[in-house]
PDB file of N, CA and C in Angstrom:
ATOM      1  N   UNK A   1      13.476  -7.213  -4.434  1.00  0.00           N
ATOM      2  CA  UNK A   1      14.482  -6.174  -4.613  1.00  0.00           C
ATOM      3  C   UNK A   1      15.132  -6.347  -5.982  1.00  0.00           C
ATOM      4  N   UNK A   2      15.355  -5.427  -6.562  1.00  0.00           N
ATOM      5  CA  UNK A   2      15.687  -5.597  -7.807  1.00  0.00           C
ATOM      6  C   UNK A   2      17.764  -5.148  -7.951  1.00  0.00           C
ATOM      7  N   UNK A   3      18.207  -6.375  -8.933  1.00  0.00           N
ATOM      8  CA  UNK A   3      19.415  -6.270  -8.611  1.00  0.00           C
ATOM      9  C   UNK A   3      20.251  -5.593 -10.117  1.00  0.00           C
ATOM     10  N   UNK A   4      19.338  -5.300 -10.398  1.00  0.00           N
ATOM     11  CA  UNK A   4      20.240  -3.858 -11.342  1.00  0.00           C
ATOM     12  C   UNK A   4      19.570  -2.855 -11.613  1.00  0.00           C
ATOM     13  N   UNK A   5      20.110  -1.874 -12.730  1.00  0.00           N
ATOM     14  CA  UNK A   5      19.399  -0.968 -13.460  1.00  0.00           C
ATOM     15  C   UNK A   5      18.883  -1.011 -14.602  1.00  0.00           C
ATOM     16  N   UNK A   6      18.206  -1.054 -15.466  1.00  0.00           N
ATOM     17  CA  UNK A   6      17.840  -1.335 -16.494  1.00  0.00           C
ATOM     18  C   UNK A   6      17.336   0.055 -16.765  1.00  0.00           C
ATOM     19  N   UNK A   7      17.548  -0.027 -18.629  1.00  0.00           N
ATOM     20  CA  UNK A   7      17.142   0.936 -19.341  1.00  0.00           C
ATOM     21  C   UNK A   7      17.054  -0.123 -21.149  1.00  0.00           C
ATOM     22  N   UNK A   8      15.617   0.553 -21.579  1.00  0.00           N
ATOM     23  CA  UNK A   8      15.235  -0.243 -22.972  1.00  0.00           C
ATOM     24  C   UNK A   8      15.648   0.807 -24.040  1.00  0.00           C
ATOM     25  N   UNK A   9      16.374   0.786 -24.728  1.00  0.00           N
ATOM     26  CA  UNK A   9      16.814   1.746 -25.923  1.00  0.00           C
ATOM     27  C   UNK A   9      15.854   1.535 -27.149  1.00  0.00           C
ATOM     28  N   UNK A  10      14.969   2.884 -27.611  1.00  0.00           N
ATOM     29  CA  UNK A  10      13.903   2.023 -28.013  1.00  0.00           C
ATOM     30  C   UNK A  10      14.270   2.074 -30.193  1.00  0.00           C
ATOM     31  N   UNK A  11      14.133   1.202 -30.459  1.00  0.00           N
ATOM     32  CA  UNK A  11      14.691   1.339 -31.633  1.00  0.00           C
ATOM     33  C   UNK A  11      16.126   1.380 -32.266  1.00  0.00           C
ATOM     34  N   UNK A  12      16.830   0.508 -31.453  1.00  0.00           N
ATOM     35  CA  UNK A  12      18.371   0.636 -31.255  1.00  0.00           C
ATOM     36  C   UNK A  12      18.354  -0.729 -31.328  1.00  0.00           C
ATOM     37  N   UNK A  13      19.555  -0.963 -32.333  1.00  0.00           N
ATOM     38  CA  UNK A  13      20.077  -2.365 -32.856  1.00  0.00           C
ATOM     39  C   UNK A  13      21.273  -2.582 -32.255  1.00  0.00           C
ATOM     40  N   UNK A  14      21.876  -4.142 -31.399  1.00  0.00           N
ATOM     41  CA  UNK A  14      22.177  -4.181 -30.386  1.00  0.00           C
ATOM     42  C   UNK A  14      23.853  -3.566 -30.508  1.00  0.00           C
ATOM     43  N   UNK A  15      24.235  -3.670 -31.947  1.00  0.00           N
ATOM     44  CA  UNK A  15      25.493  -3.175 -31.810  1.00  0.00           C
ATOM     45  C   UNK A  15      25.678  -1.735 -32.163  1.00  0.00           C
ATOM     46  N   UNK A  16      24.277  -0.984 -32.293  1.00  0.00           N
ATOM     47  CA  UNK A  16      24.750   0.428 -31.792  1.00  0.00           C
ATOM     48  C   UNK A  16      24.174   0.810 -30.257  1.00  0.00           C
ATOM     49  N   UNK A  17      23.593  -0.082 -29.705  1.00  0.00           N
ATOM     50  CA  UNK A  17      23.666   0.382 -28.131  1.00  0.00           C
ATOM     51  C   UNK A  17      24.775  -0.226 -28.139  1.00  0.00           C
ATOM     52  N   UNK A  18      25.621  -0.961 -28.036  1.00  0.00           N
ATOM     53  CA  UNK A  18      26.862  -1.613 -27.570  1.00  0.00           C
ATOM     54  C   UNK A  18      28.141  -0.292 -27.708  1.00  0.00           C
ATOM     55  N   UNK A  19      28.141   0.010 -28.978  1.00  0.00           N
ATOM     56  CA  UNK A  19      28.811   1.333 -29.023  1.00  0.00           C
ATOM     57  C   UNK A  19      28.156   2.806 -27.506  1.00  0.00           C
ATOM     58  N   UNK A  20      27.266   2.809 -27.722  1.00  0.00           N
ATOM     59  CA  UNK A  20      26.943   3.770 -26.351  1.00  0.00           C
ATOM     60  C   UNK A  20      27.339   3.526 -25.254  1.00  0.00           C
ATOM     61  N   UNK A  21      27.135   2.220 -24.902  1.00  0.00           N
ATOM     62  CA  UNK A  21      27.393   1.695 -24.018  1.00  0.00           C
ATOM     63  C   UNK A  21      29.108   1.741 -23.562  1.00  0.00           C
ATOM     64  N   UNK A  22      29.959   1.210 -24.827  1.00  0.00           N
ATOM     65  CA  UNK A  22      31.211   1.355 -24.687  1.00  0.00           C
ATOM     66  C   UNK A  22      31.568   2.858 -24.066  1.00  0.00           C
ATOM     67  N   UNK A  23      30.923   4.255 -25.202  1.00  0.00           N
ATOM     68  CA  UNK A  23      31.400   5.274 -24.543  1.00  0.00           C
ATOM     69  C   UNK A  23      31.131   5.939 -23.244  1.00  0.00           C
ATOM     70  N   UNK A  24      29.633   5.475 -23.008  1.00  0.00           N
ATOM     71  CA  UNK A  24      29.727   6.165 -21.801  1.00  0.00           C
ATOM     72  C   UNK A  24      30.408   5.279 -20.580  1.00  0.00           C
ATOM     73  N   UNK A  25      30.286   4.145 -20.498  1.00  0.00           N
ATOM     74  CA  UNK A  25      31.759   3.493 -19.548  1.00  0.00           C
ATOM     75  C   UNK A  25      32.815   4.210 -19.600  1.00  0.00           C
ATOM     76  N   UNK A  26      33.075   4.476 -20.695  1.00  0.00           N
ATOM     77  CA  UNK A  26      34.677   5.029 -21.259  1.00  0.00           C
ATOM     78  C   UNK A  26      34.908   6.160 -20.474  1.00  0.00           C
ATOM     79  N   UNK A  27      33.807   7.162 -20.615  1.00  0.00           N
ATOM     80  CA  UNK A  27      33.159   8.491 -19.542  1.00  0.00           C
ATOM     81  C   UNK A  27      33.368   8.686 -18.859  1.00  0.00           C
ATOM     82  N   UNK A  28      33.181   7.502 -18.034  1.00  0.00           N
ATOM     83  CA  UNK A  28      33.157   7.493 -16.891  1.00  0.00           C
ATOM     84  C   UNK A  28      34.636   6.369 -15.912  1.00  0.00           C
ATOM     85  N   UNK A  29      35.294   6.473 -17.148  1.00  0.00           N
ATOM     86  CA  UNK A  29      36.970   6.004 -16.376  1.00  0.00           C
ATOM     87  C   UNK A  29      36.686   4.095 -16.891  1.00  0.00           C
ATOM     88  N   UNK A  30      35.801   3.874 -16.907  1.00  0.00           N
ATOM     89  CA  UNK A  30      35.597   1.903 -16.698  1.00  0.00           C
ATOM     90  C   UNK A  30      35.575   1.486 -18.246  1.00  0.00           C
ATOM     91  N   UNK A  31      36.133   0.667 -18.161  1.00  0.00           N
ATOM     92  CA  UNK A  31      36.397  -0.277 -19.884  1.00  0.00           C
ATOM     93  C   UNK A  31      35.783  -1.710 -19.558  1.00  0.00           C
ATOM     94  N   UNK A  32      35.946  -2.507 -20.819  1.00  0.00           N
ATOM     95  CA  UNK A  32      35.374  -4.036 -21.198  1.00  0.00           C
ATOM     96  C   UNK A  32      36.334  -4.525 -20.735  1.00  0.00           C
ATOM     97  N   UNK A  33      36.468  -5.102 -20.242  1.00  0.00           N
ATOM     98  CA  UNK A  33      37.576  -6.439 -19.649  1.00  0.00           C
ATOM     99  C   UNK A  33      37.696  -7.768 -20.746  1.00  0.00           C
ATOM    100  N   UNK A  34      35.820  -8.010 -20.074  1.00  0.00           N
ATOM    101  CA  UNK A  34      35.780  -9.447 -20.695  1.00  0.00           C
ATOM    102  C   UNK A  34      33.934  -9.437 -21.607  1.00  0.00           C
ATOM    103  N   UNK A  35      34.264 -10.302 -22.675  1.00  0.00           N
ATOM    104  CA  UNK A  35      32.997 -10.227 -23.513  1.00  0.00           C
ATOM    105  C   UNK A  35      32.570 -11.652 -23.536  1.00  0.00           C
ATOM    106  N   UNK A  36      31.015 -11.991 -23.255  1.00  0.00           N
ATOM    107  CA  UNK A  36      30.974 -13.094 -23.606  1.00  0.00           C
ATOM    108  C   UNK A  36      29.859 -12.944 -24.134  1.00  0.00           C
ATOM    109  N   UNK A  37      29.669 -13.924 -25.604  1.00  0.00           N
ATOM    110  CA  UNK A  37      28.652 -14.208 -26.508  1.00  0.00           C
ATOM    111  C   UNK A  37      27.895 -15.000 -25.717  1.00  0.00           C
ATOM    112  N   UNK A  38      26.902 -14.950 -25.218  1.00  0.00           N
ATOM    113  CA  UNK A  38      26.337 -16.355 -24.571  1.00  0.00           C
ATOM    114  C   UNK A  38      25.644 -17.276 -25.361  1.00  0.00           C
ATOM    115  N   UNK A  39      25.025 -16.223 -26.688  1.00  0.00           N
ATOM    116  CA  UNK A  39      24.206 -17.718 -27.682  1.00  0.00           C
ATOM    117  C   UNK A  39      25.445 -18.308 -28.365  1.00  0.00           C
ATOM    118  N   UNK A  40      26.376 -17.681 -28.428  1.00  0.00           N
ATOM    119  CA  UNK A  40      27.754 -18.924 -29.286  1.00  0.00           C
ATOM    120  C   UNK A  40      28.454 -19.261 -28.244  1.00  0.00           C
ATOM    121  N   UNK A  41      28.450 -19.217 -27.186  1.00  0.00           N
ATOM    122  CA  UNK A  41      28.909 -20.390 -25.562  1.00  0.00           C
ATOM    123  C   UNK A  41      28.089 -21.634 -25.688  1.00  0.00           C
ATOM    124  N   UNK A  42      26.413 -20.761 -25.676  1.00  0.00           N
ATOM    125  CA  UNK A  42      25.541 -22.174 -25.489  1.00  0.00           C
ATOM    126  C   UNK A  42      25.879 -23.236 -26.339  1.00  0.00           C
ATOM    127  N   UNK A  43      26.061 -22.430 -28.129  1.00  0.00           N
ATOM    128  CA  UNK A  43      25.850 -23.153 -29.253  1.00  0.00           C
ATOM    129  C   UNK A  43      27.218 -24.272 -28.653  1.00  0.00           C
ATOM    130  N   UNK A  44      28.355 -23.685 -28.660  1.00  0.00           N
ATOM    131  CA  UNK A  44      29.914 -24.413 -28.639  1.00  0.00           C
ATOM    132  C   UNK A  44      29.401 -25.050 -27.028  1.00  0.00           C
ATOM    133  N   UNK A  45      29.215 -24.834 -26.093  1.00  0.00           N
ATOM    134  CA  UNK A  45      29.315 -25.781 -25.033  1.00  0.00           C
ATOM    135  C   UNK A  45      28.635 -26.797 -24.780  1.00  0.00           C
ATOM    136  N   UNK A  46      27.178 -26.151 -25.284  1.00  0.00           N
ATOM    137  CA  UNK A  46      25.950 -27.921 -25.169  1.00  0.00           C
ATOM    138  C   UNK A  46      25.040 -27.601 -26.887  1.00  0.00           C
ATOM    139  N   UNK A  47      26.328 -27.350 -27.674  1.00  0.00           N
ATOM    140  CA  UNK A  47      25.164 -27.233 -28.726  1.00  0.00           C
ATOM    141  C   UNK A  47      23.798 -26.902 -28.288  1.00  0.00           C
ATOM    142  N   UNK A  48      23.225 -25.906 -28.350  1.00  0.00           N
ATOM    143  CA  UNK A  48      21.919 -25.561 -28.043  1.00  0.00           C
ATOM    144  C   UNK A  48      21.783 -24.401 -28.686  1.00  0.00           C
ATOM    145  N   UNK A  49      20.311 -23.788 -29.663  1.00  0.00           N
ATOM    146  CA  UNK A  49      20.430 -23.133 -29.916  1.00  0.00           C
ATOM    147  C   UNK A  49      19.278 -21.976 -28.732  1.00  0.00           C
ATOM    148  N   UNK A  50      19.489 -22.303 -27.599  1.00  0.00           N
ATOM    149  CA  UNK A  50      18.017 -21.203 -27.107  1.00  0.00           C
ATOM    150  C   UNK A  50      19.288 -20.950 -25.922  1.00  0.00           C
ATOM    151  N   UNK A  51      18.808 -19.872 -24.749  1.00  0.00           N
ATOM    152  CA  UNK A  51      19.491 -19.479 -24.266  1.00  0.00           C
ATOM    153  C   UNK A  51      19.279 -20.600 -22.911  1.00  0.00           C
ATOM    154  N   UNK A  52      20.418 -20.537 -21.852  1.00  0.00           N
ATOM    155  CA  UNK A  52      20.642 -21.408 -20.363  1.00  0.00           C
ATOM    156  C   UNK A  52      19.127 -21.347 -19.952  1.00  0.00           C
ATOM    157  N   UNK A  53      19.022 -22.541 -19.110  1.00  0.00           N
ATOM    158  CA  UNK A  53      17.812 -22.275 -18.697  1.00  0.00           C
ATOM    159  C   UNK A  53      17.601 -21.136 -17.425  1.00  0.00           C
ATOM    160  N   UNK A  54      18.943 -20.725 -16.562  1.00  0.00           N
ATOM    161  CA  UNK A  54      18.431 -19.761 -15.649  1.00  0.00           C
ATOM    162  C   UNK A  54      17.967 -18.173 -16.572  1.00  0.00           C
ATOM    163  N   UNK A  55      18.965 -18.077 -17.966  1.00  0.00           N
ATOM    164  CA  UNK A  55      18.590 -16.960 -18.800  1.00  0.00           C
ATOM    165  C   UNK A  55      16.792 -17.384 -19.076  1.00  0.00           C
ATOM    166  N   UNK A  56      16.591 -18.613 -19.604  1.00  0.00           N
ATOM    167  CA  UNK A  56      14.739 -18.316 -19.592  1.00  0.00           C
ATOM    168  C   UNK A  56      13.744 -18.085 -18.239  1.00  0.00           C
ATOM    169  N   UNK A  57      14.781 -18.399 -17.421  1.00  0.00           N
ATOM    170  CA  UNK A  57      13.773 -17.442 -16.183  1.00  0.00           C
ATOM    171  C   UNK A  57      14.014 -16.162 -15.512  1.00  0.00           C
ATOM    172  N   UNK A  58      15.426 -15.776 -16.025  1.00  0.00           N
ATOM    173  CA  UNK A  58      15.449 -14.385 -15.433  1.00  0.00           C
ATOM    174  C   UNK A  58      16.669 -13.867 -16.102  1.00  0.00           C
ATOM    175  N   UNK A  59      16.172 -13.351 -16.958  1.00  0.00           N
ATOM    176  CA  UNK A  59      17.390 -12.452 -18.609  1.00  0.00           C
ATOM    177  C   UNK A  59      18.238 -11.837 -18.065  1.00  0.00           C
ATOM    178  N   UNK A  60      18.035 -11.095 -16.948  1.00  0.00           N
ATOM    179  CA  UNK A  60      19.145 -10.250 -16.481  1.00  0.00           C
ATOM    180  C   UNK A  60      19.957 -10.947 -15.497  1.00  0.00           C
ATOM    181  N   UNK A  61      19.966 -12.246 -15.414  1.00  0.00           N
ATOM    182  CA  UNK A  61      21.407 -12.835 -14.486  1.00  0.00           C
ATOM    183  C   UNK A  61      22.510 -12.733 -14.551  1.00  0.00           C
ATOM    184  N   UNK A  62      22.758 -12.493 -16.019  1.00  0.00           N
ATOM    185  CA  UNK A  62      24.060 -12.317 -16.179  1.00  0.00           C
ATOM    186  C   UNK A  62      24.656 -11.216 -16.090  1.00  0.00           C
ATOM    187  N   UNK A  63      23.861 -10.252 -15.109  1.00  0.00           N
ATOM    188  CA  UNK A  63      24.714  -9.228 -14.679  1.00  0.00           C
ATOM    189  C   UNK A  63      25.298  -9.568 -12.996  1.00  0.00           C
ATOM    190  N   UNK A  64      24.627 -10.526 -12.495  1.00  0.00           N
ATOM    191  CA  UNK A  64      25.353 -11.168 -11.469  1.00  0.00           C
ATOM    192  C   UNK A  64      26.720 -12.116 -12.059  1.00  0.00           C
ATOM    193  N   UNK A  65      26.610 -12.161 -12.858  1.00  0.00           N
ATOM    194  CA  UNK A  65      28.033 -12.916 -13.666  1.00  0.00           C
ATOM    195  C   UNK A  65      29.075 -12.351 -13.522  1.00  0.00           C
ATOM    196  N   UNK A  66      30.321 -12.605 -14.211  1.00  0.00           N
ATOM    197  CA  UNK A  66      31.085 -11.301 -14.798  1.00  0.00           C
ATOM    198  C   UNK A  66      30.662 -10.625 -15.224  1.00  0.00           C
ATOM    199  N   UNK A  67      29.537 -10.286 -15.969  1.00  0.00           N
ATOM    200  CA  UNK A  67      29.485  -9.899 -17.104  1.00  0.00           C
ATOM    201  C   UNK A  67      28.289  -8.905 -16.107  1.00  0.00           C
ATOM    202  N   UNK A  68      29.375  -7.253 -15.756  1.00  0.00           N
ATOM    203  CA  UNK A  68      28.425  -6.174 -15.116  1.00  0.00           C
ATOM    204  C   UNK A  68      27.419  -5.755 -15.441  1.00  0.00           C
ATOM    205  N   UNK A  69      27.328  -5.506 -17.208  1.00  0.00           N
ATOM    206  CA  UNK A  69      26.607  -4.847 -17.799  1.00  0.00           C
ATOM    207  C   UNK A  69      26.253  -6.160 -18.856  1.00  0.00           C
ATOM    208  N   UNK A  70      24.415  -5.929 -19.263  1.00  0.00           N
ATOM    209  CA  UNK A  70      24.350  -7.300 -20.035  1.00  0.00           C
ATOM    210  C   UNK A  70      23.515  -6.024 -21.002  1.00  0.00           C
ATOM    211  N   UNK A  71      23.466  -6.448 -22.344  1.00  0.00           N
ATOM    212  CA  UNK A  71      22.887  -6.320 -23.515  1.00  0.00           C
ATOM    213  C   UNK A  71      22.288  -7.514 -24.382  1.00  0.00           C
ATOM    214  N   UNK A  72      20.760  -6.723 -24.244  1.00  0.00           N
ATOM    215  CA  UNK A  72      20.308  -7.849 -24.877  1.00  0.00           C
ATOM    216  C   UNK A  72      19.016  -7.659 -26.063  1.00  0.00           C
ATOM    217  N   UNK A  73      18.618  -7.991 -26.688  1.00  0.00           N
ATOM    218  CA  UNK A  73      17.951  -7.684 -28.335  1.00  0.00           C
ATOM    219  C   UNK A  73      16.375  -8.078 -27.841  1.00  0.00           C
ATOM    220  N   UNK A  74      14.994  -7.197 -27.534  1.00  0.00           N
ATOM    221  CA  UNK A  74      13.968  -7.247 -27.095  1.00  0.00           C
ATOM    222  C   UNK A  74      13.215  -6.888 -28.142  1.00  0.00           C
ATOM    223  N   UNK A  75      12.765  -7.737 -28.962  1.00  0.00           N
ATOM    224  CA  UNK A  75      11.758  -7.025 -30.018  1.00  0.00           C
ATOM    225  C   UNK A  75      13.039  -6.123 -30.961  1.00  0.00           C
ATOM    226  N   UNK A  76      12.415  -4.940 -31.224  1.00  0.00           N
ATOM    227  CA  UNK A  76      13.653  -3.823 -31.716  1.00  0.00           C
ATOM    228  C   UNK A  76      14.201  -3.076 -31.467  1.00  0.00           C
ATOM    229  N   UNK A  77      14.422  -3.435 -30.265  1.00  0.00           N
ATOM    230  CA  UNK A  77      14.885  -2.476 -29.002  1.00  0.00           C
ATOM    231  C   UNK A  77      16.275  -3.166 -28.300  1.00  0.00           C
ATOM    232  N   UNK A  78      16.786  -2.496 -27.558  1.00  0.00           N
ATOM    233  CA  UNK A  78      17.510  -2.966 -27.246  1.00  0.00           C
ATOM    234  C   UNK A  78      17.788  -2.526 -25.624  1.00  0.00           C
ATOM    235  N   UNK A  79      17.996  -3.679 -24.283  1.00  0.00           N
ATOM    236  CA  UNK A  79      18.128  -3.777 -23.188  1.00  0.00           C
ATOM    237  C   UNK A  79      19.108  -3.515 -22.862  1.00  0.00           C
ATOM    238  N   UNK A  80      19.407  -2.637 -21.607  1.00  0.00           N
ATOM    239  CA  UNK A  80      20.937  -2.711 -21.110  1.00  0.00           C
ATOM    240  C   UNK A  80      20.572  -2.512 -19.518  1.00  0.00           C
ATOM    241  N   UNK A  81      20.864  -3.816 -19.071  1.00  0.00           N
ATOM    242  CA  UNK A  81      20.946  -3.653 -17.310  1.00  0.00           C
ATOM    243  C   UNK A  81      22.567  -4.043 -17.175  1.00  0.00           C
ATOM    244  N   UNK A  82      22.939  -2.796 -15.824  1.00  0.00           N
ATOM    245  CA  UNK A  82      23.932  -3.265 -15.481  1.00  0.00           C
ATOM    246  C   UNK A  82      23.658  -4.015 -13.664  1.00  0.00           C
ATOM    247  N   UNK A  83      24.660  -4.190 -12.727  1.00  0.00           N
ATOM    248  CA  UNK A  83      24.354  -4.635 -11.793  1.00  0.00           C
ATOM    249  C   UNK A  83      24.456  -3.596 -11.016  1.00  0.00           C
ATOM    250  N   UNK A  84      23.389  -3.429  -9.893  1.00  0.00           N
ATOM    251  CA  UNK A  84      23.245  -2.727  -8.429  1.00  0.00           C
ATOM    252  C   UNK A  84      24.385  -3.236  -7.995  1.00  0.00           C
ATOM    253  N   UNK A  85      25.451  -2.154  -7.162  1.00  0.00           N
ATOM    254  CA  UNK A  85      26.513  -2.773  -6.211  1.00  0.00           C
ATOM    255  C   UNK A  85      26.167  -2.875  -4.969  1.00  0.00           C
ATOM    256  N   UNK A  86      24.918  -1.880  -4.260  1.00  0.00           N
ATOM    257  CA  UNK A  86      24.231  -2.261  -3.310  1.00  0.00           C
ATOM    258  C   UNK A  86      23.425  -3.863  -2.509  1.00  0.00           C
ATOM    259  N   UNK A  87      22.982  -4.037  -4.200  1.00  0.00           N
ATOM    260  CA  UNK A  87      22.303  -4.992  -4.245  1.00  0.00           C
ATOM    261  C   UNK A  87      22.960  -6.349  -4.169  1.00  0.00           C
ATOM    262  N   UNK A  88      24.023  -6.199  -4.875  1.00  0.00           N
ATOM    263  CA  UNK A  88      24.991  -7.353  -5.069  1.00  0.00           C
ATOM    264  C   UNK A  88      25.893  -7.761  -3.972  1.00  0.00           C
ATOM    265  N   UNK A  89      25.920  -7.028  -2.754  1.00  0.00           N
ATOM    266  CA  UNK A  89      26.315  -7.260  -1.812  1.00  0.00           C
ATOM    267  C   UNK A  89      25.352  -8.229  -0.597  1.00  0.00           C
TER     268      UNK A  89
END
């Protein structure tokens, strides 16, 4: 079962999907709360420069996180899953 939605923005650099992303939340009544960098967490928490190891087995976890909606840099494209609330239950 798959626990979000995903959509690949194709040719979109991650901080202009991030802007889309902002407005259509905005759209739709919901804002950013909370932001987290996760490659400058990893870097500052265990010095590391690659991502957690549950991120190398499954990229979209961190929409089970706080973090509803994840963005992430695929080739030259750019990922945006947010989380199923169905699913997450």
């Amino acid at each position: 079962m798959a626990y979000t939605y995903d959509r690949v923005l194709k040719d979109t650099k991650i901080d202009d999907a991030e802007m889309r992303v902002r407005d259509a939340l905005a759209d739709k009544g919901f804002g950013v709360l909370t932001e987290i960098d996760v490659k400058a967490t990893m870097k500052k928490k265990l010095d590391a420069d690659m991502p957690h190891k549950a991120i190398e087995i499954e990229p979209r976890i961190g929409a089970m996180l706080p973090c509803n909606v994840i963005l992430r840099q695929v080739d030259g494209d750019t990922e945006v899953s947010a989380v199923d609330p169905v699913a997450s239950m």
